[in-house]
C-alpha atoms as a PDB file:
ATOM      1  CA  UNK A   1     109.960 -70.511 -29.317  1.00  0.00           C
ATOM      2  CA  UNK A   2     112.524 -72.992 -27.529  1.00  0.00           C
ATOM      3  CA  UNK A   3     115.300 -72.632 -25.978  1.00  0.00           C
ATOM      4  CA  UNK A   4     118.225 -71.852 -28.354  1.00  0.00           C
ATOM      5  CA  UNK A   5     121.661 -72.368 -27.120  1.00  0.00           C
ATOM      6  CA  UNK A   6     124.410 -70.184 -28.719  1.00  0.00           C
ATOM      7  CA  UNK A   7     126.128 -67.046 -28.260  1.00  0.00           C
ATOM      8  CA  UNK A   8     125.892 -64.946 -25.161  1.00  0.00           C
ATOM      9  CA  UNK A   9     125.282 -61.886 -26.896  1.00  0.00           C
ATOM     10  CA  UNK A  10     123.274 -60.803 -30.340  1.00  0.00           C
ATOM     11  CA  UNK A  11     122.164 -57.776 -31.983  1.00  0.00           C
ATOM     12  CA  UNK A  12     118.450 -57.959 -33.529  1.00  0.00           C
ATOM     13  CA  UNK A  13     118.954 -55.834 -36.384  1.00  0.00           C
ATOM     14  CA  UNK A  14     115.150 -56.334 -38.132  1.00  0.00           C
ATOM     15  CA  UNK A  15     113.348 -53.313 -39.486  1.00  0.00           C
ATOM     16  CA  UNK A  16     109.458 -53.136 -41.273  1.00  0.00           C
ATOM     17  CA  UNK A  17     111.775 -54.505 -44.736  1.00  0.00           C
ATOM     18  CA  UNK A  18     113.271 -58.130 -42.941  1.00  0.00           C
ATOM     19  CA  UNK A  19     115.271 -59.399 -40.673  1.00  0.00           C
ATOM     20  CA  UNK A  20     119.021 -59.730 -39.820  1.00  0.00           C
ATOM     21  CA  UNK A  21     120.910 -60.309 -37.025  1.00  0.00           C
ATOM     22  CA  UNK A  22     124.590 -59.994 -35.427  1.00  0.00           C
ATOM     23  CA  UNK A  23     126.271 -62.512 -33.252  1.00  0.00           C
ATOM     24  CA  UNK A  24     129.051 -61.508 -31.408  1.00  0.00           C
ATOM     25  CA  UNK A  25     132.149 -64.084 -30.200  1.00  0.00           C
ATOM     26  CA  UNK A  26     131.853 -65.133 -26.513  1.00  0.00           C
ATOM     27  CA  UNK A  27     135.332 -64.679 -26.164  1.00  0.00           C
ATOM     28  CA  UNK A  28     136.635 -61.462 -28.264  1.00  0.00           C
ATOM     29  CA  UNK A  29     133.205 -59.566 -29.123  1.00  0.00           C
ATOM     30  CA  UNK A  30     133.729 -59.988 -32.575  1.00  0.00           C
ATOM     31  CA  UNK A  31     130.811 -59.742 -34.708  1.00  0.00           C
ATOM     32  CA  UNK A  32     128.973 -62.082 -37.323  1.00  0.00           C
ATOM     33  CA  UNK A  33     125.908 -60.745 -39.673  1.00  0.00           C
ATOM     34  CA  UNK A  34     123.710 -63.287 -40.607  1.00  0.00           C
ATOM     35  CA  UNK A  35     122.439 -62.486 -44.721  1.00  0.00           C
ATOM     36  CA  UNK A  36     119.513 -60.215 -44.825  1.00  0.00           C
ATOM     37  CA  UNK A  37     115.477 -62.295 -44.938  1.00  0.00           C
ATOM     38  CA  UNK A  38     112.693 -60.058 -46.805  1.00  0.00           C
ATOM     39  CA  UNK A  39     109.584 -59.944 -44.785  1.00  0.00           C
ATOM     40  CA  UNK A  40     106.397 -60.673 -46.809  1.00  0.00           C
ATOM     41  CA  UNK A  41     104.548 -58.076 -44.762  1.00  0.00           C
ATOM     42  CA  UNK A  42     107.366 -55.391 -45.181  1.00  0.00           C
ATOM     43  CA  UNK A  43     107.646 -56.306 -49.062  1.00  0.00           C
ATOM     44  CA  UNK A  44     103.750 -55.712 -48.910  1.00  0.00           C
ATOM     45  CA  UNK A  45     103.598 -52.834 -47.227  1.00  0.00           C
ATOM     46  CA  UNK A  46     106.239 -51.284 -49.809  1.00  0.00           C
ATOM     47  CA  UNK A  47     104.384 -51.312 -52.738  1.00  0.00           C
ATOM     48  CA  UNK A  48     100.943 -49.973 -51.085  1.00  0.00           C
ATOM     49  CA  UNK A  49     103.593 -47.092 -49.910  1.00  0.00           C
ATOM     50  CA  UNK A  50     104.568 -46.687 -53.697  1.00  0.00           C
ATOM     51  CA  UNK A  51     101.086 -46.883 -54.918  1.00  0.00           C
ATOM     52  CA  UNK A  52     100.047 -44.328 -52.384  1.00  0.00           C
ATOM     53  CA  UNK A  53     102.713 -42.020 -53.787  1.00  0.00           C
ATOM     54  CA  UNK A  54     101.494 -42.541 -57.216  1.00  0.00           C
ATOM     55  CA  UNK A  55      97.806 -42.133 -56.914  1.00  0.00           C
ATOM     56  CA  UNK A  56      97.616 -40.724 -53.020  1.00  0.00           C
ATOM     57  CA  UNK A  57      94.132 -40.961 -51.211  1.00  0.00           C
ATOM     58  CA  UNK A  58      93.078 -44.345 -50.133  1.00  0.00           C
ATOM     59  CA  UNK A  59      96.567 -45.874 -51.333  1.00  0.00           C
ATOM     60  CA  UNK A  60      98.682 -44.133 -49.223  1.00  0.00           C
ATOM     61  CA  UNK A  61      96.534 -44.499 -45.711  1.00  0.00           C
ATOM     62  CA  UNK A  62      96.516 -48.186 -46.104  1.00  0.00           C
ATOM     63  CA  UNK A  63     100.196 -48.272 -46.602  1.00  0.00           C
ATOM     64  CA  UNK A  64     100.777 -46.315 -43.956  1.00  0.00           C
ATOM     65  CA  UNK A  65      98.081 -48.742 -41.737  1.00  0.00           C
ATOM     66  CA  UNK A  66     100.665 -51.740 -43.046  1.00  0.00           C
ATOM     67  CA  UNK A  67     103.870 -50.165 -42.209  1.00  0.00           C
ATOM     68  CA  UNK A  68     102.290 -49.437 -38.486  1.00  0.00           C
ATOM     69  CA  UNK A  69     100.803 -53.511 -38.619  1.00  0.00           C
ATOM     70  CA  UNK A  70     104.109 -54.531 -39.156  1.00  0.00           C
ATOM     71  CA  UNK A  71     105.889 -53.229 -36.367  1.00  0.00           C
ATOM     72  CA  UNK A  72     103.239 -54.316 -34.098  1.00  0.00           C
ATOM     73  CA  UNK A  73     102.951 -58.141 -35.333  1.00  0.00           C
ATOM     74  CA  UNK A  74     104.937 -60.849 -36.756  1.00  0.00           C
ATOM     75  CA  UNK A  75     106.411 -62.104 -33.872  1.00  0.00           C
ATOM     76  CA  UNK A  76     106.457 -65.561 -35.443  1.00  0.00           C
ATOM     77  CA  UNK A  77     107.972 -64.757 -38.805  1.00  0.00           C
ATOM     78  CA  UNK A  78     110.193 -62.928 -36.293  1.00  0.00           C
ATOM     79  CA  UNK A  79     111.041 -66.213 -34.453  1.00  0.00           C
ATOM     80  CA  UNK A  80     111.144 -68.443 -37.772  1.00  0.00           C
ATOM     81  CA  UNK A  81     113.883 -65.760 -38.667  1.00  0.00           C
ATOM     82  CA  UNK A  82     115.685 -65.941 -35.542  1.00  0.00           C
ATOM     83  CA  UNK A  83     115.651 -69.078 -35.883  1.00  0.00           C
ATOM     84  CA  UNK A  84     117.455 -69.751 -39.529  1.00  0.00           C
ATOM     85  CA  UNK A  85     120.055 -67.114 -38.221  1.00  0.00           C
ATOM     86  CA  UNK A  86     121.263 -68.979 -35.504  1.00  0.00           C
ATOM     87  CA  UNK A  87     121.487 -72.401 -37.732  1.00  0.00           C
ATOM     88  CA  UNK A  88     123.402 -70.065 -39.795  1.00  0.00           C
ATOM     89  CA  UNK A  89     125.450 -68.599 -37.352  1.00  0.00           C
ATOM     90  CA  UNK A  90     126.522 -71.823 -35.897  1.00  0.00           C
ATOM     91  CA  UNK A  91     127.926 -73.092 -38.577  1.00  0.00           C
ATOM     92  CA  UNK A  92     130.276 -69.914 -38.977  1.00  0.00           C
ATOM     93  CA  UNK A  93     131.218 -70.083 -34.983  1.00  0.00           C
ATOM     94  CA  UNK A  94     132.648 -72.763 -33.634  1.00  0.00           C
ATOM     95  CA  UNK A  95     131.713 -74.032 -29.810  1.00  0.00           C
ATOM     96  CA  UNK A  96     134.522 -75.497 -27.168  1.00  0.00           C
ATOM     97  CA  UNK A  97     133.698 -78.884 -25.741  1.00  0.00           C
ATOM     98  CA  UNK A  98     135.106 -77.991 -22.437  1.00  0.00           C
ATOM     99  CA  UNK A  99     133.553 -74.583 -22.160  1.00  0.00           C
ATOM    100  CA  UNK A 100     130.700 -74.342 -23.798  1.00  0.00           C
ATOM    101  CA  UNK A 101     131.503 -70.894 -25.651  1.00  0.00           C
ATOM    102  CA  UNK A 102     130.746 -69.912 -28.898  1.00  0.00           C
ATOM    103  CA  UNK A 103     134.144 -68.555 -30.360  1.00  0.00           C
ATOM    104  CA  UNK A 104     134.973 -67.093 -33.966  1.00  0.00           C
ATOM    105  CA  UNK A 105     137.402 -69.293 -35.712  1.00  0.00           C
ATOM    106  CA  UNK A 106     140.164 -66.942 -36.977  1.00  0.00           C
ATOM    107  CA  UNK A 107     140.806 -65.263 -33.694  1.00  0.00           C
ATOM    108  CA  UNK A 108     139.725 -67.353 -30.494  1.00  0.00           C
ATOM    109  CA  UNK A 109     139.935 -71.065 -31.878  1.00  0.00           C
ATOM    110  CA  UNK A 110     142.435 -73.568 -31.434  1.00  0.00           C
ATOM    111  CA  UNK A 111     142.197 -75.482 -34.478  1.00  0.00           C
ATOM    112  CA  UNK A 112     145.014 -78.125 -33.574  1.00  0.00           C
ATOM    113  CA  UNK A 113     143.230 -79.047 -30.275  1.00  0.00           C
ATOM    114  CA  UNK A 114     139.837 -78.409 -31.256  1.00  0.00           C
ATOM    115  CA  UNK A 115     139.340 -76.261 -28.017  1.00  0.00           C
ATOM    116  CA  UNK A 116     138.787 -72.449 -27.861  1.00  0.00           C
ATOM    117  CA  UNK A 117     142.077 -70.372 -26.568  1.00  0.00           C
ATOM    118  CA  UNK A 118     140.704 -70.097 -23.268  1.00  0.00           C
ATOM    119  CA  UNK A 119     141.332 -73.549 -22.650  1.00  0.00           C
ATOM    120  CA  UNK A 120     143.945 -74.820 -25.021  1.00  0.00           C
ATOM    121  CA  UNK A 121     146.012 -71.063 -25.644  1.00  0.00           C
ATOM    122  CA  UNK A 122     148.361 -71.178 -28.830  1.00  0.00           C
ATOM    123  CA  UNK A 123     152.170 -72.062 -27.658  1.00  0.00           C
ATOM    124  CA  UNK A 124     153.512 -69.568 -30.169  1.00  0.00           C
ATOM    125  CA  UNK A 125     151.516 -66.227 -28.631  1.00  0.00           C
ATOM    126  CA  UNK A 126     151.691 -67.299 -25.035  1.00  0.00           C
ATOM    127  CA  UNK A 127     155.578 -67.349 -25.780  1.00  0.00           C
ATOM    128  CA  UNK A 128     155.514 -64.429 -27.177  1.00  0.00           C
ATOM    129  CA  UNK A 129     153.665 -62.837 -24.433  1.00  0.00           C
ATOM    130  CA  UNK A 130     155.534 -64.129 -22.080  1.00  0.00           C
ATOM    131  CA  UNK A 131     158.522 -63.061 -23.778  1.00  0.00           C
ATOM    132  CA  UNK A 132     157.710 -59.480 -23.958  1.00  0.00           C
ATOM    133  CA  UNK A 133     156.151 -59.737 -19.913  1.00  0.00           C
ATOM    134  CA  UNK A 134     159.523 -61.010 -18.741  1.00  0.00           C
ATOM    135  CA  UNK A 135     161.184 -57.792 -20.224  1.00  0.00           C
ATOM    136  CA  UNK A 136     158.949 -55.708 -18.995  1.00  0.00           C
ATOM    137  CA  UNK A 137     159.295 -57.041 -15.261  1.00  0.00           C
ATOM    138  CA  UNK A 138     162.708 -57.245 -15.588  1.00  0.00           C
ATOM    139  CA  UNK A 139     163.334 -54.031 -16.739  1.00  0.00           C
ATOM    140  CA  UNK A 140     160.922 -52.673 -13.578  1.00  0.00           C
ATOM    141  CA  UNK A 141     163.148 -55.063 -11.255  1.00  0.00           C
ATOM    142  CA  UNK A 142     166.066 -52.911 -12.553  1.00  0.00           C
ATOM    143  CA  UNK A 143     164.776 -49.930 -12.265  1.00  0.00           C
ATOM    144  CA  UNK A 144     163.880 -50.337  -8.382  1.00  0.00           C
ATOM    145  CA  UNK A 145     167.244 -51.585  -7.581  1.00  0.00           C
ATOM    146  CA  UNK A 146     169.228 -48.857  -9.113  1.00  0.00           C
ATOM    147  CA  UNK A 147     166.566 -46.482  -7.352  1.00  0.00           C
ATOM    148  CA  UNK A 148     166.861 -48.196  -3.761  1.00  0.00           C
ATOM    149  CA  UNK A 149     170.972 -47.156  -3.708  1.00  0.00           C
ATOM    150  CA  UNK A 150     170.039 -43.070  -4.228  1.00  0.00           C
ATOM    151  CA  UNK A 151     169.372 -41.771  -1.274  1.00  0.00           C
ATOM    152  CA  UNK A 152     166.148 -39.580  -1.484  1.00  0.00           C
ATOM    153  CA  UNK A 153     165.738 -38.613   2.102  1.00  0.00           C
ATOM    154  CA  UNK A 154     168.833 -36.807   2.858  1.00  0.00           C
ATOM    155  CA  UNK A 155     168.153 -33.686   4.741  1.00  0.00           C
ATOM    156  CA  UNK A 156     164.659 -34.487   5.428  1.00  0.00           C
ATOM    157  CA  UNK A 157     163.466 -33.796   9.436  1.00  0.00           C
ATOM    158  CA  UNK A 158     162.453 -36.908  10.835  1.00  0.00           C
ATOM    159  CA  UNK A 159     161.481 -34.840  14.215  1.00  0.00           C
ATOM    160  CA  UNK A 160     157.953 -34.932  15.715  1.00  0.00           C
ATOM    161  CA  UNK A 161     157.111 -31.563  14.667  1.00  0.00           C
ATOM    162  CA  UNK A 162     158.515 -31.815  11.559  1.00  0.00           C
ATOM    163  CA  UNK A 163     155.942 -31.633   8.286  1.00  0.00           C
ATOM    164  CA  UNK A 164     156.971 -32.094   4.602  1.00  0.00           C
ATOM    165  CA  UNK A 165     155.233 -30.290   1.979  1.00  0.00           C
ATOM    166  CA  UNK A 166     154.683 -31.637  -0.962  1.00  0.00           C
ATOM    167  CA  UNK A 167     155.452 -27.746  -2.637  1.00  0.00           C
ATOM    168  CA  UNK A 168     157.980 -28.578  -5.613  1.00  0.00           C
ATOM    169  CA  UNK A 169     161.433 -26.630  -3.977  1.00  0.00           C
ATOM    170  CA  UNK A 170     159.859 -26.699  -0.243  1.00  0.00           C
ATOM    171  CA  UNK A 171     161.849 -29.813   1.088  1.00  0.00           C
ATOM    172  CA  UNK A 172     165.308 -28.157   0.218  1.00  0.00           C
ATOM    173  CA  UNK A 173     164.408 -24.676   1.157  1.00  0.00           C
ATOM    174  CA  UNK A 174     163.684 -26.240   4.476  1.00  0.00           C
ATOM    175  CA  UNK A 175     166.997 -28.058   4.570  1.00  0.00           C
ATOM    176  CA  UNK A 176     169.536 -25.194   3.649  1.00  0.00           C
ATOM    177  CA  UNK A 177     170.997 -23.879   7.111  1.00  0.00           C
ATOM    178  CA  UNK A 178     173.853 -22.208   7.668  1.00  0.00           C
ATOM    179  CA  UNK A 179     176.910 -24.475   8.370  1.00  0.00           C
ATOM    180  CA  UNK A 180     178.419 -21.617  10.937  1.00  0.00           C
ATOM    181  CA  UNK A 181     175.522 -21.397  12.867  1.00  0.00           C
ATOM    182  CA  UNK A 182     172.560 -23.131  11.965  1.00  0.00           C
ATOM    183  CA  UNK A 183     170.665 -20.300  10.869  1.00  0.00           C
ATOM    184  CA  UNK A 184     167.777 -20.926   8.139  1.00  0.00           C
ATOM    185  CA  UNK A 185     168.601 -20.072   4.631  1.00  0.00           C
ATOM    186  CA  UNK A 186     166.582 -18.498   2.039  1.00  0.00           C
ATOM    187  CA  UNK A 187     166.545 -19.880  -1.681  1.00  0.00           C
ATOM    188  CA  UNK A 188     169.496 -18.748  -3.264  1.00  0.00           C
ATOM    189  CA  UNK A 189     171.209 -16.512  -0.407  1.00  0.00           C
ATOM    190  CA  UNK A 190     174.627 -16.269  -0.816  1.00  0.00           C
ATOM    191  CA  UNK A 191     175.609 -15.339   2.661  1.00  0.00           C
ATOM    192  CA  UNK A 192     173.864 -16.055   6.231  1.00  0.00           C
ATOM    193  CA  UNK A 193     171.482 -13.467   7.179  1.00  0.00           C
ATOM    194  CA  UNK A 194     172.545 -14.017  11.195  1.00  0.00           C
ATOM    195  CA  UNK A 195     176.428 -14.603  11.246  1.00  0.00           C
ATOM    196  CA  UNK A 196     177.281 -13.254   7.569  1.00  0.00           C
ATOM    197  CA  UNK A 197     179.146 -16.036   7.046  1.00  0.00           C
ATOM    198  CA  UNK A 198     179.135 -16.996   3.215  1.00  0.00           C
ATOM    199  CA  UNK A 199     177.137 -19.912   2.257  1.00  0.00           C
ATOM    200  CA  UNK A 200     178.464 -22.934   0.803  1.00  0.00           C
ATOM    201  CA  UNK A 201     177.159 -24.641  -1.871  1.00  0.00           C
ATOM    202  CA  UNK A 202     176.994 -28.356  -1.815  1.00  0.00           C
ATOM    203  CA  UNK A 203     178.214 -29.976  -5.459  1.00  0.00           C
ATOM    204  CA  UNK A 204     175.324 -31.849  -7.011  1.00  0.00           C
ATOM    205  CA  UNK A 205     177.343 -35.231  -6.883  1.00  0.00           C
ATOM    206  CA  UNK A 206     180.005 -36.530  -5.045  1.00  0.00           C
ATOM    207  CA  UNK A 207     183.569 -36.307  -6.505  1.00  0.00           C
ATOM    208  CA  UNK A 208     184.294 -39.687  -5.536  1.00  0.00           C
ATOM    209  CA  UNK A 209     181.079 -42.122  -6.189  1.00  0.00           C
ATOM    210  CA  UNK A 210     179.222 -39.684  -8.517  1.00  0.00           C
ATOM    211  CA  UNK A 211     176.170 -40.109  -5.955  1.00  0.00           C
ATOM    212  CA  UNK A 212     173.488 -37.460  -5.555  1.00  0.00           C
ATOM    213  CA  UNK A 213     174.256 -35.029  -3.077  1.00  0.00           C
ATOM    214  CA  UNK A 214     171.673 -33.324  -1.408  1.00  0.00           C
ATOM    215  CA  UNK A 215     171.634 -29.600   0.548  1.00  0.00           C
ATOM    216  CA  UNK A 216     173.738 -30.443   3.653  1.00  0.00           C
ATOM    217  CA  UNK A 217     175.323 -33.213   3.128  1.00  0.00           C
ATOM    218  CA  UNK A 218     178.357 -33.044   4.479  1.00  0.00           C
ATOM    219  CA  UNK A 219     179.610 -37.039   3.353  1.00  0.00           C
ATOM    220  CA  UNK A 220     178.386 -38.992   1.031  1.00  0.00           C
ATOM    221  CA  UNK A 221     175.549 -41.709   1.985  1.00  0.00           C
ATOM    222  CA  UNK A 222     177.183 -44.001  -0.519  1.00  0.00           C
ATOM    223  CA  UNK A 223     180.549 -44.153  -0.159  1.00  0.00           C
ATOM    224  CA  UNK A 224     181.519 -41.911   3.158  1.00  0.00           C
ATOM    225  CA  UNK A 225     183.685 -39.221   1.562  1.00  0.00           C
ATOM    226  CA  UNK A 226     183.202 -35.453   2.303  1.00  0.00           C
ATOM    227  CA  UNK A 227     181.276 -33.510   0.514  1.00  0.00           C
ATOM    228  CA  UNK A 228     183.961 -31.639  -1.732  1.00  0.00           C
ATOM    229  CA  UNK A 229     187.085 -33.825  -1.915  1.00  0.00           C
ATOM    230  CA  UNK A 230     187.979 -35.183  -5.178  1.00  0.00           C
ATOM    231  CA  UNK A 231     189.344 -38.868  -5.509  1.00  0.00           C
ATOM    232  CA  UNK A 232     193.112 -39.353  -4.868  1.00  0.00           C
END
């Protein structure tokens, strides 16, 4: 058999009864079944099969000897087959000039420039996805600007010995110390277990900015004010 140049990828879909294959787009995987070609042998072997149902005995062994010769021969009828499916796949794909791909011609071909999309894309859907990409980036742009002016590593010990867990809660347990005298403070304690002195509690956003305000804080890391006043 020569060499047949078409699509990269096929699906030989023959049985004992014919032959049929499925060609698949070299650009989008979609799928073309070529119409289905009786097999003399396998037409054959089908009414030895019914005749050795009907009368049994001799009938039915040497249908059952053509069913096995057919799936060991016919490679040529298999070729010829092959063959007459790609002549009739190629005239359902279409192949670029500049690529050399076989495409399917409602997804992946440019009619206009007679090209595939590969190499000569469609103006209206590379607008359009273009359009919808330039939102999307845009949107992310935003989002990392408004993110870079909250300050998310207030309170955090930046000292040599210093380790962060990454235990949901752990980083401001760690932070909350006592502002009279620097003792550690549990989760929720109302007053310092060392000096007694009542603990304050930091609002969640400053009065003046409406920045996040972390455990601590005493300004905020926006704007400067303290931690507490309310605008004047």
């Amino acid at each position: 058999m020569g060499l047949i140049q078409f699509v990269q990828n096929y699906e030989d879909l023959c049985t004992d009864r014919g032959f049929q294959f499925k060609f698949h787009c070299d650009k989008c995987g979609n799928g073309y079944m070529t119409r289905f070609q009786a097999s003399t042998l396998g037409m054959a072997e089908s009414v030895l099969e019914i005749a050795g149902n009907v009368f049994g005995g001799i009938f039915k062994t040497v249908g059952n000897s053509a069913y096995q010769v057919q799936r060991a021969v016919g490679g040529k009828a298999h070729d010829m087959a092959l063959e007459e499916a790609v002549r009739e796949g190629k005239d359902y794909f279409r192949q670029c000039t500049r690529c050399g791909r076989w495409v399917c011609p409602d997804v992946c071909w440019n009619a206009e420039a007679s090209l595939c999309e590969g190499c000569a894309p469609k103006l209206e859907e590379e607008l359009a996805a273009s359009h919808a990409q330039a939102k999307a980036e845009a949107a992310r742009a935003q989002l990392r600007e408004k993110a870079s002016k909250v300050d998310y590593t207030a309170g955090v010990d930046m000292s040599a010995k210093a380790v962060l867990s990454a235990t949901p809660g752990a980083q401001a347990s760690r932070a909350a110390t006592c502002t009279g005298c620097g003792a550690a403070l549990s989760a929720g304690a109302r007053f310092c277990p060392a000096c007694g002195a009542a603990v304050a509690r930091a609002p969640s956003a400053c009065g003046a900015c409406g920045s996040a305000i972390a455990p601590n804080m005493r300004f905020c890391a926006q704007c400067g004010a303290k931690v507490g006043d309310a605008p004047g």
